[in-house]
C-alpha atoms as a PDB file:
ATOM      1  CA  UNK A   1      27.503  -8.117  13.328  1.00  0.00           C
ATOM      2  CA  UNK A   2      29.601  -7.277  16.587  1.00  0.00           C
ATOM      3  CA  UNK A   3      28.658  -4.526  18.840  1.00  0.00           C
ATOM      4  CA  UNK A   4      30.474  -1.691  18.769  1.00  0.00           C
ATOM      5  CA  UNK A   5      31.892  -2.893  22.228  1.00  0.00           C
ATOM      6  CA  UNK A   6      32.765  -6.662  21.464  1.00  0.00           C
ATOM      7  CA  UNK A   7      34.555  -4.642  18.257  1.00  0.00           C
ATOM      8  CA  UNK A   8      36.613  -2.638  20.298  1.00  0.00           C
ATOM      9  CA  UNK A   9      37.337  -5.602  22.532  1.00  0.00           C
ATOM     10  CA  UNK A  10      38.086  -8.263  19.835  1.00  0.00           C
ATOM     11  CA  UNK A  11      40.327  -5.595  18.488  1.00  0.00           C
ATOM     12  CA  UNK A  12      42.438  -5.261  21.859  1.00  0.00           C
ATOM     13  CA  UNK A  13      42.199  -8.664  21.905  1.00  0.00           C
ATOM     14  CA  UNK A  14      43.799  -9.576  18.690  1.00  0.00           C
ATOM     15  CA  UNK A  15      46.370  -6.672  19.450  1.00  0.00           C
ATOM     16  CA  UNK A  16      47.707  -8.238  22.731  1.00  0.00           C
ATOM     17  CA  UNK A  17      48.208 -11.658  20.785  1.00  0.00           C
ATOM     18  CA  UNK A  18      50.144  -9.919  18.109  1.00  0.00           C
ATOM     19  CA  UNK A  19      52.188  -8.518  20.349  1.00  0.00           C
ATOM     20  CA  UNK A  20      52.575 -11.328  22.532  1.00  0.00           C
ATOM     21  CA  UNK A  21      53.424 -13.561  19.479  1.00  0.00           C
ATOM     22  CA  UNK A  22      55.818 -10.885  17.510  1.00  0.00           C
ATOM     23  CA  UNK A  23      53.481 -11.147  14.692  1.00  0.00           C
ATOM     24  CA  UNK A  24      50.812  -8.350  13.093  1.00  0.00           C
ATOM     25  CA  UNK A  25      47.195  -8.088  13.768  1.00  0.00           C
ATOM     26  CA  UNK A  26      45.870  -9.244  10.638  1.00  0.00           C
ATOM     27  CA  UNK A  27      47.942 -11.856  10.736  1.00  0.00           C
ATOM     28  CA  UNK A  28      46.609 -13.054  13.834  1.00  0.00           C
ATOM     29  CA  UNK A  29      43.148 -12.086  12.787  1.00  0.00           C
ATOM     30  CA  UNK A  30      43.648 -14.403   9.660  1.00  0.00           C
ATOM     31  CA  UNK A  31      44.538 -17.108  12.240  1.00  0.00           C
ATOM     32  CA  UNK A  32      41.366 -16.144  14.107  1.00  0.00           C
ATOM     33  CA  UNK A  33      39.088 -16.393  11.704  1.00  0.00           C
ATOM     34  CA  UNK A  34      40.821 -19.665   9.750  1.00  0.00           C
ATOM     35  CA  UNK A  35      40.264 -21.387  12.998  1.00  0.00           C
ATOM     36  CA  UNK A  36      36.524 -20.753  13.020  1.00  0.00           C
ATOM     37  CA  UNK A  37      35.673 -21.416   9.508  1.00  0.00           C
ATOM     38  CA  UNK A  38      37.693 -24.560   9.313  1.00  0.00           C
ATOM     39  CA  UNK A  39      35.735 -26.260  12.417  1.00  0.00           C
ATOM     40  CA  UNK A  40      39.071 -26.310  14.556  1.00  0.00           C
ATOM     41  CA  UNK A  41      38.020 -23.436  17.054  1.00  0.00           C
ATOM     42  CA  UNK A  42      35.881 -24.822  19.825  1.00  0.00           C
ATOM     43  CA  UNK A  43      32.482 -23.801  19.751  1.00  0.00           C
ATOM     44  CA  UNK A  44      30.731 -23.177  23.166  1.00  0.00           C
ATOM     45  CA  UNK A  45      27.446 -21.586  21.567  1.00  0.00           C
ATOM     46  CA  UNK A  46      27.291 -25.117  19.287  1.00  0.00           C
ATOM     47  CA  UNK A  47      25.031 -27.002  21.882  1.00  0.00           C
ATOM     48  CA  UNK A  48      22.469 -23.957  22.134  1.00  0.00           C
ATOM     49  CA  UNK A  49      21.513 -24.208  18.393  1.00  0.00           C
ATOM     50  CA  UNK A  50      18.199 -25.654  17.276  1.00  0.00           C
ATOM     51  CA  UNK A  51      18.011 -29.439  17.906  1.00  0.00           C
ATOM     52  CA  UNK A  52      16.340 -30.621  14.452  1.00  0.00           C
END
């Protein structure tokens, strides 16, 4: 679960690309979180996890 902070932030985030793209915010949150699920998003955190 986000903070309410990173919230607010992802949300201005995702705003400013929809703008800057012409498109909506959920569309660009559907991009978002497509991107992450599908393994195509780079993942920074991925080398902290557990080593098993």
């Amino acid at each position: 679960m986000l903070a309410e902070e990173q919230s607010v932030r992802l949300s201005q985030w995702i705003a400013g690309e929809a703008e800057r793209c012409g498109m909506e915010p959920g569309e660009i949150a559907d991009l978002l979180l497509d991107a992450i699920t599908s393994g195509a998003a780079p993942r920074p955190w991925a080398d902290r996890a557990p080593q098993e």
